[in-house]
N, C-alpha and C. Protein backbone atom coordinates (compact mmCIF):
# COMPACT_ATOMS: atom_id res chain seq x y z
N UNK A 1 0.84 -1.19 0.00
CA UNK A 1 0.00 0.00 0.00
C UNK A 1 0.89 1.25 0.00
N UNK A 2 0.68 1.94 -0.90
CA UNK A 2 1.12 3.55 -0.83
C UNK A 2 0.05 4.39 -0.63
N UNK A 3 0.96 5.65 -0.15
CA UNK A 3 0.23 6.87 0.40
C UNK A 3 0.69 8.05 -0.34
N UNK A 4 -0.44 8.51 -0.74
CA UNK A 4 -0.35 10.46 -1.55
C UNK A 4 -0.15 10.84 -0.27
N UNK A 5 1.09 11.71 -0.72
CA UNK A 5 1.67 13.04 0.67
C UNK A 5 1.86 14.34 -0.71
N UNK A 6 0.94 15.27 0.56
CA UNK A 6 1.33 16.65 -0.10
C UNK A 6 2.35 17.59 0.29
N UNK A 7 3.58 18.16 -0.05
CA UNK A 7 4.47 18.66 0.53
C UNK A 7 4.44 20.41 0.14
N UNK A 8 4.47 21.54 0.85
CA UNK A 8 4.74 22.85 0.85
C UNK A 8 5.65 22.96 1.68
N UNK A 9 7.08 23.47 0.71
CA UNK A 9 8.08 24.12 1.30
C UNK A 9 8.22 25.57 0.81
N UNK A 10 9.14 26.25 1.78
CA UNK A 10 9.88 27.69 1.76
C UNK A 10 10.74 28.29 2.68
N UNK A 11 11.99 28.62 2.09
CA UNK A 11 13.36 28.75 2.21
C UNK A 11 13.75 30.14 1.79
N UNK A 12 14.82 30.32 2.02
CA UNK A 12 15.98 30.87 1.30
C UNK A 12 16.47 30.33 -0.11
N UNK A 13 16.21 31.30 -0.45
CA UNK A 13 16.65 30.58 -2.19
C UNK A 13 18.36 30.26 -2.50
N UNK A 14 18.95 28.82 -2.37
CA UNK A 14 20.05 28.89 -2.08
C UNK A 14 20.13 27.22 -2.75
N UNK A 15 21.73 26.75 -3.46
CA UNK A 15 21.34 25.60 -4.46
C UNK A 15 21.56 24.75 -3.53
N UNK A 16 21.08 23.34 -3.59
CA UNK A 16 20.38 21.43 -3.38
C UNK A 16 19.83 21.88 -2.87
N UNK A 17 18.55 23.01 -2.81
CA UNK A 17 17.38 22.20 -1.93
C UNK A 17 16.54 20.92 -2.43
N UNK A 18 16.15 21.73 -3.81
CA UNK A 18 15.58 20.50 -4.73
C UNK A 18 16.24 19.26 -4.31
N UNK A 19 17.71 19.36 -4.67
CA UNK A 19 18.30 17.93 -4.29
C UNK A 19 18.18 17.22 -3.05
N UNK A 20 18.19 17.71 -1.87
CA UNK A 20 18.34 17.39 -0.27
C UNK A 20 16.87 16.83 -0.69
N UNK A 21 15.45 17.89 -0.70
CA UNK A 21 14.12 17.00 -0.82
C UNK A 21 14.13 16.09 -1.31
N UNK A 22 14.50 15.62 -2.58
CA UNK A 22 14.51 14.51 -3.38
C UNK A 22 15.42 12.97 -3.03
N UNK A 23 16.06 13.94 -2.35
CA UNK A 23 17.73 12.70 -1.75
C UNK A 23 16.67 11.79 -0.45
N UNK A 24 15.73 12.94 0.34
CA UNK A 24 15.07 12.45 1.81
C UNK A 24 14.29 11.51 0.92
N UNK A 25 13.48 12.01 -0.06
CA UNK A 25 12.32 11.11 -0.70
C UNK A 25 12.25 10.01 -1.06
N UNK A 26 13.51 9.84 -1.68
CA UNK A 26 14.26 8.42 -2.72
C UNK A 26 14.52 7.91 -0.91
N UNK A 27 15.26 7.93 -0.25
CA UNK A 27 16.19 7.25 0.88
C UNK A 27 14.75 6.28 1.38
N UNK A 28 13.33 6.99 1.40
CA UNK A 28 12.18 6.10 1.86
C UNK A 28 11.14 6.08 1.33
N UNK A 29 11.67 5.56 0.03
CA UNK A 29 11.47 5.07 -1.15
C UNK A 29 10.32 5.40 -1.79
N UNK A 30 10.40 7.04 -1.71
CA UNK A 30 8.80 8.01 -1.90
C UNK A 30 9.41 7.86 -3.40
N UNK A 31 7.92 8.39 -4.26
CA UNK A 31 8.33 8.51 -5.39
C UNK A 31 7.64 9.92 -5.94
N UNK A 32 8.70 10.81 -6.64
CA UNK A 32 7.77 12.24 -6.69
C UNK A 32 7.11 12.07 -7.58
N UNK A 33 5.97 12.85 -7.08
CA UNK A 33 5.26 12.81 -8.98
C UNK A 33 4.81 14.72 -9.21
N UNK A 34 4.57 15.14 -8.86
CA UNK A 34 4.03 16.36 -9.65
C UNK A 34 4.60 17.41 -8.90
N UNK A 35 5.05 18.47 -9.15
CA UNK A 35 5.55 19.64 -8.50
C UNK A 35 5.28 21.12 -9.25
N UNK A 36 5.85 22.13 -8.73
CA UNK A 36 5.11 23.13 -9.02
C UNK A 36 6.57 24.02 -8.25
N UNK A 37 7.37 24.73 -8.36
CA UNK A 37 8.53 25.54 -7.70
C UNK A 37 9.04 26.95 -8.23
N UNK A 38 8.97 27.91 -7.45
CA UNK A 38 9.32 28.53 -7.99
C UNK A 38 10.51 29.84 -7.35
N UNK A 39 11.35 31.02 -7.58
CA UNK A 39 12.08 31.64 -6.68
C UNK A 39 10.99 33.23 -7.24
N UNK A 40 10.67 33.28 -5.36
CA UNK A 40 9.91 34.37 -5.22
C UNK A 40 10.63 35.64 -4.33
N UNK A 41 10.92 36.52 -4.47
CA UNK A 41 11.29 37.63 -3.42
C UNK A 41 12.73 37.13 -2.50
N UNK A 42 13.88 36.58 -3.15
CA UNK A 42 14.78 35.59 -2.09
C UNK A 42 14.35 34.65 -1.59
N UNK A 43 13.11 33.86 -1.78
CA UNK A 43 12.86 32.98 -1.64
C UNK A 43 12.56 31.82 -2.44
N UNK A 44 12.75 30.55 -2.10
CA UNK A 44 12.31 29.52 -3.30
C UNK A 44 11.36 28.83 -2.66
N UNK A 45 10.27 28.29 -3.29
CA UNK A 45 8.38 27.70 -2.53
C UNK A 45 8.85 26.61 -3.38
N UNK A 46 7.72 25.62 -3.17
CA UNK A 46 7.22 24.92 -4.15
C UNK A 46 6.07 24.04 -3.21
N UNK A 47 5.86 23.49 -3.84
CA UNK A 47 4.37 22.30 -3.40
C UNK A 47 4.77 21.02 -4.56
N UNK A 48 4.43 20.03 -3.91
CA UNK A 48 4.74 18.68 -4.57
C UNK A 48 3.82 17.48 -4.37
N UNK A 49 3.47 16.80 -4.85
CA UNK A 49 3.07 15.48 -4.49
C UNK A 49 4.06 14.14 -4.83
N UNK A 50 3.52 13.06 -3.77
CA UNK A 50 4.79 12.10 -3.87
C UNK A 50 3.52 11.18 -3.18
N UNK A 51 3.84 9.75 -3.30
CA UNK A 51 3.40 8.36 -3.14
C UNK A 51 4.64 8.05 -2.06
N UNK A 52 4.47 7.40 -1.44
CA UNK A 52 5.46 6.64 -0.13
C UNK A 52 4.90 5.38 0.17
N UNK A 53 5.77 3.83 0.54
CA UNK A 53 5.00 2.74 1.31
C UNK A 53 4.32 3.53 2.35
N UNK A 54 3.43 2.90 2.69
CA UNK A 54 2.85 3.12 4.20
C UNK A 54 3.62 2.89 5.38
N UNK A 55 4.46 2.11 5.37
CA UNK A 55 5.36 1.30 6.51
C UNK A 55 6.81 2.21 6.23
N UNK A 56 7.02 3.62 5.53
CA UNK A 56 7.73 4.12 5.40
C UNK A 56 7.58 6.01 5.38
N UNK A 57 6.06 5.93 5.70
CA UNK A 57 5.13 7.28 6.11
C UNK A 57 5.74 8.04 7.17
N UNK A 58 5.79 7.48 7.96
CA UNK A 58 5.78 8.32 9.45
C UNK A 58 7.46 8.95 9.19
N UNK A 59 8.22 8.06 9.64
CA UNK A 59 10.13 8.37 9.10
C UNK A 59 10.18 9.30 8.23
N UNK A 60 9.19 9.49 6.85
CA UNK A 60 9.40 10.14 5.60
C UNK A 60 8.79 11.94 6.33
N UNK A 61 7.93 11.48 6.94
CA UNK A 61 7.62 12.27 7.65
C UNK A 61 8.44 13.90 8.31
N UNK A 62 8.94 12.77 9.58
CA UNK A 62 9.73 13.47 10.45
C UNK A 62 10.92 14.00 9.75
N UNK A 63 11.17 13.06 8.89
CA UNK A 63 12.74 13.46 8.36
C UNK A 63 12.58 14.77 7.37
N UNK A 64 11.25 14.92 6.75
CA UNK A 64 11.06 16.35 6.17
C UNK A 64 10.87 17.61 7.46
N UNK A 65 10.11 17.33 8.37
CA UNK A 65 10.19 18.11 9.35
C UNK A 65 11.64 18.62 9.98
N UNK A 66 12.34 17.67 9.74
CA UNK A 66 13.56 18.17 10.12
C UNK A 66 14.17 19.13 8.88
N UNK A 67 13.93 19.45 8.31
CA UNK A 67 14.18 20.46 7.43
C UNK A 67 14.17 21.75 7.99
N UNK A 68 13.49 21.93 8.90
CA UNK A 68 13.13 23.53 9.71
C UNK A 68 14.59 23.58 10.60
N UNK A 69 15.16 22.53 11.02
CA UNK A 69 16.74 22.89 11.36
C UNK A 69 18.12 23.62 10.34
N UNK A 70 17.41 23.59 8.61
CA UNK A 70 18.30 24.03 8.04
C UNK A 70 17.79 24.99 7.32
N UNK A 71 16.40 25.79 8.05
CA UNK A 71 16.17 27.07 7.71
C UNK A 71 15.06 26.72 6.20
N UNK A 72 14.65 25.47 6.25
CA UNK A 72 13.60 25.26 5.36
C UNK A 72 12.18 24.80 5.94
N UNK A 73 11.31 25.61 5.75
CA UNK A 73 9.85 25.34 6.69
C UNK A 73 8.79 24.16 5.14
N UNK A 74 8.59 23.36 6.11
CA UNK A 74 8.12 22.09 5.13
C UNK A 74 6.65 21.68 5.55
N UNK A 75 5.82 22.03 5.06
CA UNK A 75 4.17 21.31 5.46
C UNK A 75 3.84 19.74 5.01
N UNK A 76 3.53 18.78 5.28
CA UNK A 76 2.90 17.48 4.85
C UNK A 76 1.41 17.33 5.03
N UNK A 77 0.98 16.97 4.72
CA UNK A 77 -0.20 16.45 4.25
C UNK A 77 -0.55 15.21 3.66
N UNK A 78 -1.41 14.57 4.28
CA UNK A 78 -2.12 13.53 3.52
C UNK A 78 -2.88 13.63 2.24
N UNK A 79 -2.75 12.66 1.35
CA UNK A 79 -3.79 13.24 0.34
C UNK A 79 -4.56 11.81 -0.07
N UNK A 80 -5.66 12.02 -0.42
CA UNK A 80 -6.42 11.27 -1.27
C UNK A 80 -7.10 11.70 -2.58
N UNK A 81 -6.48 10.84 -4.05
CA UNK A 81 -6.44 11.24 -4.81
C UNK A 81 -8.13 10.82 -5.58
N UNK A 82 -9.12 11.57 -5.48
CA UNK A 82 -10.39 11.47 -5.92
C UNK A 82 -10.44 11.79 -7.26
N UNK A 83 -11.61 11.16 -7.80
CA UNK A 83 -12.02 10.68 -9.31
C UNK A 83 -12.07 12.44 -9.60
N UNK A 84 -11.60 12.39 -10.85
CA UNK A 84 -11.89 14.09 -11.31
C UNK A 84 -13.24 13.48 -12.38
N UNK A 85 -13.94 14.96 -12.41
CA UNK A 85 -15.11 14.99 -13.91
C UNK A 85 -14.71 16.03 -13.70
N UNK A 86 -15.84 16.64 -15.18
CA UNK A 86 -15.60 17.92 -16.05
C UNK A 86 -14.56 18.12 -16.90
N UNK A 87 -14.93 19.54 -17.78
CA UNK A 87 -13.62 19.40 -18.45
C UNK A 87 -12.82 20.78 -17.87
N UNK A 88 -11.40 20.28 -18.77
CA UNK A 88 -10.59 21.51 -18.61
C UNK A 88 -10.46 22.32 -19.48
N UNK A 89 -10.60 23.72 -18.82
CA UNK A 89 -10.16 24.63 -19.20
C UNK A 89 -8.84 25.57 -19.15
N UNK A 90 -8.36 26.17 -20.52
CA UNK A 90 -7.45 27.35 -20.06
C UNK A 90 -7.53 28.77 -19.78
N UNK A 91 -7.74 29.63 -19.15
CA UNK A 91 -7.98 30.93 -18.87
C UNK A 91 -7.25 31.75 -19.35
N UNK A 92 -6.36 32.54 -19.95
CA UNK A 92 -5.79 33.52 -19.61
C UNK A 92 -6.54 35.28 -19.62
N UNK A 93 -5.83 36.26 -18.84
CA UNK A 93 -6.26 37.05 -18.28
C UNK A 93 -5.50 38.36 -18.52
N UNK A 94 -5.39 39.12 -19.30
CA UNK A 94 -4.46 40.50 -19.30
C UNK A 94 -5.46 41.82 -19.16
N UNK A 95 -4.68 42.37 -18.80
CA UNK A 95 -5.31 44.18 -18.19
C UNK A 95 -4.16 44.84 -18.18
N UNK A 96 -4.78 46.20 -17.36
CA UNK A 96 -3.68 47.17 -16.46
C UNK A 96 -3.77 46.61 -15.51
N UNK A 97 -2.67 46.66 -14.65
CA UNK A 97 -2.40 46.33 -13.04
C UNK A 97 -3.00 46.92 -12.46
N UNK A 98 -4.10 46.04 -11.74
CA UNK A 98 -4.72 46.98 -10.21
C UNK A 98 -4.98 46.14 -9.42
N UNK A 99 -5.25 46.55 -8.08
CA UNK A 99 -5.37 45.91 -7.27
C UNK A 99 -6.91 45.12 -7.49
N UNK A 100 -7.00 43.65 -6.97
CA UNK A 100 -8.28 43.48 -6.84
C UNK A 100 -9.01 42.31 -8.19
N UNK A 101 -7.76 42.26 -8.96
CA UNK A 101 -8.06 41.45 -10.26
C UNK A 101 -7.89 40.11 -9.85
N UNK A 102 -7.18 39.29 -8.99
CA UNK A 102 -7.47 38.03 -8.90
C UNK A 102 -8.64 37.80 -7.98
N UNK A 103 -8.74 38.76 -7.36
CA UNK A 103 -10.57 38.59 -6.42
C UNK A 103 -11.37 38.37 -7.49
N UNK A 104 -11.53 39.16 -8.14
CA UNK A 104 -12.44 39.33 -8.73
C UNK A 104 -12.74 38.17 -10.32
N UNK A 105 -11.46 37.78 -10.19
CA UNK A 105 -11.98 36.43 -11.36
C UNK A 105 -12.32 35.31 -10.69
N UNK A 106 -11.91 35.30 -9.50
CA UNK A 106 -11.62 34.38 -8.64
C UNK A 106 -13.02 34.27 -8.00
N UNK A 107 -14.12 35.24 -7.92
CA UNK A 107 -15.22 35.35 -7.16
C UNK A 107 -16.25 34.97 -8.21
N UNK A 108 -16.03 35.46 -9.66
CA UNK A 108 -16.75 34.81 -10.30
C UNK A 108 -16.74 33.26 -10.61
N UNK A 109 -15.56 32.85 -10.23
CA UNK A 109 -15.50 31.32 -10.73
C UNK A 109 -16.13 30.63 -10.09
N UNK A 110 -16.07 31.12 -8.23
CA UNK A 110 -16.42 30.64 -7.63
C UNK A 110 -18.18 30.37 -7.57
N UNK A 111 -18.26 31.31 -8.34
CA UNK A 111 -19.98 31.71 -8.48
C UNK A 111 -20.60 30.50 -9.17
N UNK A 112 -19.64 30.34 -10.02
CA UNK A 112 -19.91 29.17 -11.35
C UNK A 112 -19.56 27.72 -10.87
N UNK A 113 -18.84 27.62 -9.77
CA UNK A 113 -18.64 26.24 -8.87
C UNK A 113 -17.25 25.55 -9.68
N UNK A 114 -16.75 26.66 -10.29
CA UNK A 114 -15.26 26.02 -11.58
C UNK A 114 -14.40 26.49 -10.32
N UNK A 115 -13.34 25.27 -10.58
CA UNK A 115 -12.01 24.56 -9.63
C UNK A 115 -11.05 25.32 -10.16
N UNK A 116 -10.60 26.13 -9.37
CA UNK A 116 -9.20 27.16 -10.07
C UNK A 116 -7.87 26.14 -9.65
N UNK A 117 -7.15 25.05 -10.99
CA UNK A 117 -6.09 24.03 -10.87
C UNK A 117 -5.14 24.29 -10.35
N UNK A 118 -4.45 25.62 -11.50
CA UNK A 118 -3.62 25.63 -11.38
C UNK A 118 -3.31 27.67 -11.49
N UNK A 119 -2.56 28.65 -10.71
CA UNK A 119 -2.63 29.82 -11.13
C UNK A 119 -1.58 30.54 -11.30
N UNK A 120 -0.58 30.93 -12.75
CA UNK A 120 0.04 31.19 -12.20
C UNK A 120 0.11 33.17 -12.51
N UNK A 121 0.70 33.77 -12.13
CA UNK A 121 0.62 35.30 -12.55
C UNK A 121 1.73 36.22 -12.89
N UNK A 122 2.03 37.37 -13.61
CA UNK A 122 2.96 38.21 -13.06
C UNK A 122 2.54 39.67 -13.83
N UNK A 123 3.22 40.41 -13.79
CA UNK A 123 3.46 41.72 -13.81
C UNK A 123 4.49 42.01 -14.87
N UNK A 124 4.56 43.07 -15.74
CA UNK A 124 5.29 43.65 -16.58
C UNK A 124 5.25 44.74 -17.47
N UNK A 125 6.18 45.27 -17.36
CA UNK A 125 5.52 46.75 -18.42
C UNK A 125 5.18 46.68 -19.62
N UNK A 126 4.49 47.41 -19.58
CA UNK A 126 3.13 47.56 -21.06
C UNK A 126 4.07 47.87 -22.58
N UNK A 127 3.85 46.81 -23.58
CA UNK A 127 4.59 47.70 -24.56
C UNK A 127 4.74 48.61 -25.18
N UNK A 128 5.27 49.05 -25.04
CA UNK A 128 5.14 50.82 -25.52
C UNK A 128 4.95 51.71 -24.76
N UNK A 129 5.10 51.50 -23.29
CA UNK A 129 4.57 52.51 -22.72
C UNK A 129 4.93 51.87 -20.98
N UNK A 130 4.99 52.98 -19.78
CA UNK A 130 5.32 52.29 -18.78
C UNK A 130 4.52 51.92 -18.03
N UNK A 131 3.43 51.58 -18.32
CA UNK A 131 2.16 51.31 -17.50
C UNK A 131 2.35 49.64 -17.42
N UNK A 132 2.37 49.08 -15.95
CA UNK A 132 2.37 47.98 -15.96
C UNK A 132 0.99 46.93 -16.24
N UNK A 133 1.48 45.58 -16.62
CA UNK A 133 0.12 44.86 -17.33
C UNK A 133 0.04 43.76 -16.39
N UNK A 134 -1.06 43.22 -15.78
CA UNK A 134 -0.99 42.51 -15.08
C UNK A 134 -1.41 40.71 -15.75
N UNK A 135 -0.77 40.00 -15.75
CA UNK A 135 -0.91 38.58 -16.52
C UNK A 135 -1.68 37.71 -15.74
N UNK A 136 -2.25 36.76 -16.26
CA UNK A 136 -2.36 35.63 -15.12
C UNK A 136 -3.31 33.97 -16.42
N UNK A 137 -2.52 33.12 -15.85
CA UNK A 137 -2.73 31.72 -16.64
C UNK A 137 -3.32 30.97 -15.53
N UNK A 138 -4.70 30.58 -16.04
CA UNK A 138 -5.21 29.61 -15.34
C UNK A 138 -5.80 28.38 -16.21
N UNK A 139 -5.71 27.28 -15.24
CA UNK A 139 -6.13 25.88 -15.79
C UNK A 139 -7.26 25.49 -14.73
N UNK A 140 -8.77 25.60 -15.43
CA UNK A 140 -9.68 25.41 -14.73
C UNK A 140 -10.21 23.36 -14.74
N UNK A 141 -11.08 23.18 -13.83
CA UNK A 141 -11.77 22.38 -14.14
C UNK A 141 -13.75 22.84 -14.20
N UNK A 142 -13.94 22.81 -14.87
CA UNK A 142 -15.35 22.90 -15.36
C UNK A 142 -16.08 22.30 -15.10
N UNK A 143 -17.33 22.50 -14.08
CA UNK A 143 -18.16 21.17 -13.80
C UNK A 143 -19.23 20.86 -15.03
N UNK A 144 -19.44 19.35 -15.35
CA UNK A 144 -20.29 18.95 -15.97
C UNK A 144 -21.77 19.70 -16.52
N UNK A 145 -22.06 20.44 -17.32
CA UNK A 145 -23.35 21.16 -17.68
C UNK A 145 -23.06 22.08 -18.23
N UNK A 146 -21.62 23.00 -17.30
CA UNK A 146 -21.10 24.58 -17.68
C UNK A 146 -21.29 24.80 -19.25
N UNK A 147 -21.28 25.99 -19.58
CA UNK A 147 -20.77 25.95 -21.23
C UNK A 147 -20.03 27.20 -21.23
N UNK A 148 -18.84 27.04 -21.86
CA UNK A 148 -17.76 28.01 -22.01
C UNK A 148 -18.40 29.30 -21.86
N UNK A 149 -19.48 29.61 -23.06
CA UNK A 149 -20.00 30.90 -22.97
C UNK A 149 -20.42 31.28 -22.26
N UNK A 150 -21.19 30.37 -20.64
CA UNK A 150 -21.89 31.09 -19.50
C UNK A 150 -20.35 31.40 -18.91
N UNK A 151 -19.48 30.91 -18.76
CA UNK A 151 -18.44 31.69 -18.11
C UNK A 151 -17.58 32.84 -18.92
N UNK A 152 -17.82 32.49 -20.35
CA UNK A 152 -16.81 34.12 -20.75
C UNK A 152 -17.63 35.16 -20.65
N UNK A 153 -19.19 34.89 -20.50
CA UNK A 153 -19.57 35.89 -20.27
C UNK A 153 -19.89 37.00 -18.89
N UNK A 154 -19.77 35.77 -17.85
CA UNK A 154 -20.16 35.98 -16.60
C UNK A 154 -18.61 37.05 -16.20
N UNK A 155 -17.08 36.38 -17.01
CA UNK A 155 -15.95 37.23 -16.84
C UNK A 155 -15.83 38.50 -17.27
N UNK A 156 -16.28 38.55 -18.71
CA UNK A 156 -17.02 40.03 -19.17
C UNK A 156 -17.48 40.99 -18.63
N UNK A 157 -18.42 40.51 -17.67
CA UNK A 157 -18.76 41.22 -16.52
C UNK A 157 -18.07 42.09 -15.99
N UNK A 158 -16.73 41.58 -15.44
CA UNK A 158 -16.26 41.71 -14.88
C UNK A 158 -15.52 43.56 -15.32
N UNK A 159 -14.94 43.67 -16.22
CA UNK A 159 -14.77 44.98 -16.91
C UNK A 159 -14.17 45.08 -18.48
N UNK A 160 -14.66 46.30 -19.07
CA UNK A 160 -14.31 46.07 -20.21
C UNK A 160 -12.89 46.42 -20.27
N UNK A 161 -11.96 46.48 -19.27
CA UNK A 161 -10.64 46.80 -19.09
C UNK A 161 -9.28 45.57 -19.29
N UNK A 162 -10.24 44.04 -19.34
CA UNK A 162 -9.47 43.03 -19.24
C UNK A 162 -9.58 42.11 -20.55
N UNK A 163 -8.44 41.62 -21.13
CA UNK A 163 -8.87 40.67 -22.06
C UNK A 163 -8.96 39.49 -21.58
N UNK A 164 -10.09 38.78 -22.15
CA UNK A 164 -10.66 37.22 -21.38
C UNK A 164 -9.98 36.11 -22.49
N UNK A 165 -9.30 35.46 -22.54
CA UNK A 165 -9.30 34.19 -23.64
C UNK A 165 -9.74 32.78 -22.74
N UNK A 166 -10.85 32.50 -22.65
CA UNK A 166 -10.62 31.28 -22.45
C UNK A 166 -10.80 29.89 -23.35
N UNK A 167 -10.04 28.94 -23.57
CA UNK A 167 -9.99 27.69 -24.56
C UNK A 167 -9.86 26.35 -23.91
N UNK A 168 -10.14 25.11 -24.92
CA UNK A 168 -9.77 24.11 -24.49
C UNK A 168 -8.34 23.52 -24.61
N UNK A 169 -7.66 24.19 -24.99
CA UNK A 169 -6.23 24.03 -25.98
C UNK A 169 -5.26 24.40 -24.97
N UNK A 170 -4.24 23.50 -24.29
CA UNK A 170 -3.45 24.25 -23.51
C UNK A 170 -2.79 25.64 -23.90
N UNK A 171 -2.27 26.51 -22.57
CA UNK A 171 -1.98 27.88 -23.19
C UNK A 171 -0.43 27.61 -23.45
């Protein structure tokens, strides 16, 4: 029997962390599967999932917890990996930068009962000009019934200040 463990770390952005996590993982005989990492503000995050024996859980455990002795703070979690439906979607999202734009896509989705996957975002100046643009890529899941158009339109809503693309086609 194996076990889904969810892992959130954050550090000091400084090189083997990747390696040290991966070195603890392999030693009790976790196996990674999906990750997500990135270097934010001097810092490096990430979130991961990994499979472990059961009879090798608890050890795999502690021994990530011990990570907070070398200035890396590490969350675990159990996971259970449930049947997905619906389909997926891709979002993307451009404007001017203001405050208040991921609320606000974020409140409509929620309206619509759509699973925000995956999000990622950033910031950059406008071409041609120094007004910054605010980005953001999302990978939805769509519940069963939705139809694209009740949600590009419900985002519409939202202002005529933002461009909406959403598709089935990865971005």
């Amino acid at each position: 029997m194996t076990q889904h463990l969810v892992l959130s770390f954050i550090g000091d952005d400084k090189p083997g962390m990747v390696e040290s996590l991966s070195d603890v993982i392999r030693r009790h005989h976790g196996n990674w599967l999906e990750s997500r990492m990135a270097h934010l503000a001097d810092k490096f995050a990430g979130i991961l999932t990994l499979t472990v024996p059961t009879d090798q859980q608890e050890a795999l455990i502690q021994a990530l917890r011990a990570f907070d002795q070398k200035g890396v703070s590490v969350t675990v979690e159990k996971a259970n990996v449930p049947a997905s439906s619906g389909q997926i979607l891709y979002l993307s999202v451009v404007g001017n930068d203001k405050p208040g734009i991921v609320q606000e896509v974020s409140q409509v989705l929620h309206a619509l009962m759509v699973n925000v996957k995956e999000l990622h975002t950033s910031c950059e100046p406008a071409p041609m000009s120094s007004d910054m643009l605010f980005k953001a890529d999302l990978v939805l899941r769509v519940p069963d019934g939705l139809q694209q158009s009740d949600i590009e339109a419900a985002l519409e809503r939202i202002g005529s200040d933002l461009m909406i693309e959403l598709d089935s086609t990865p971005i």
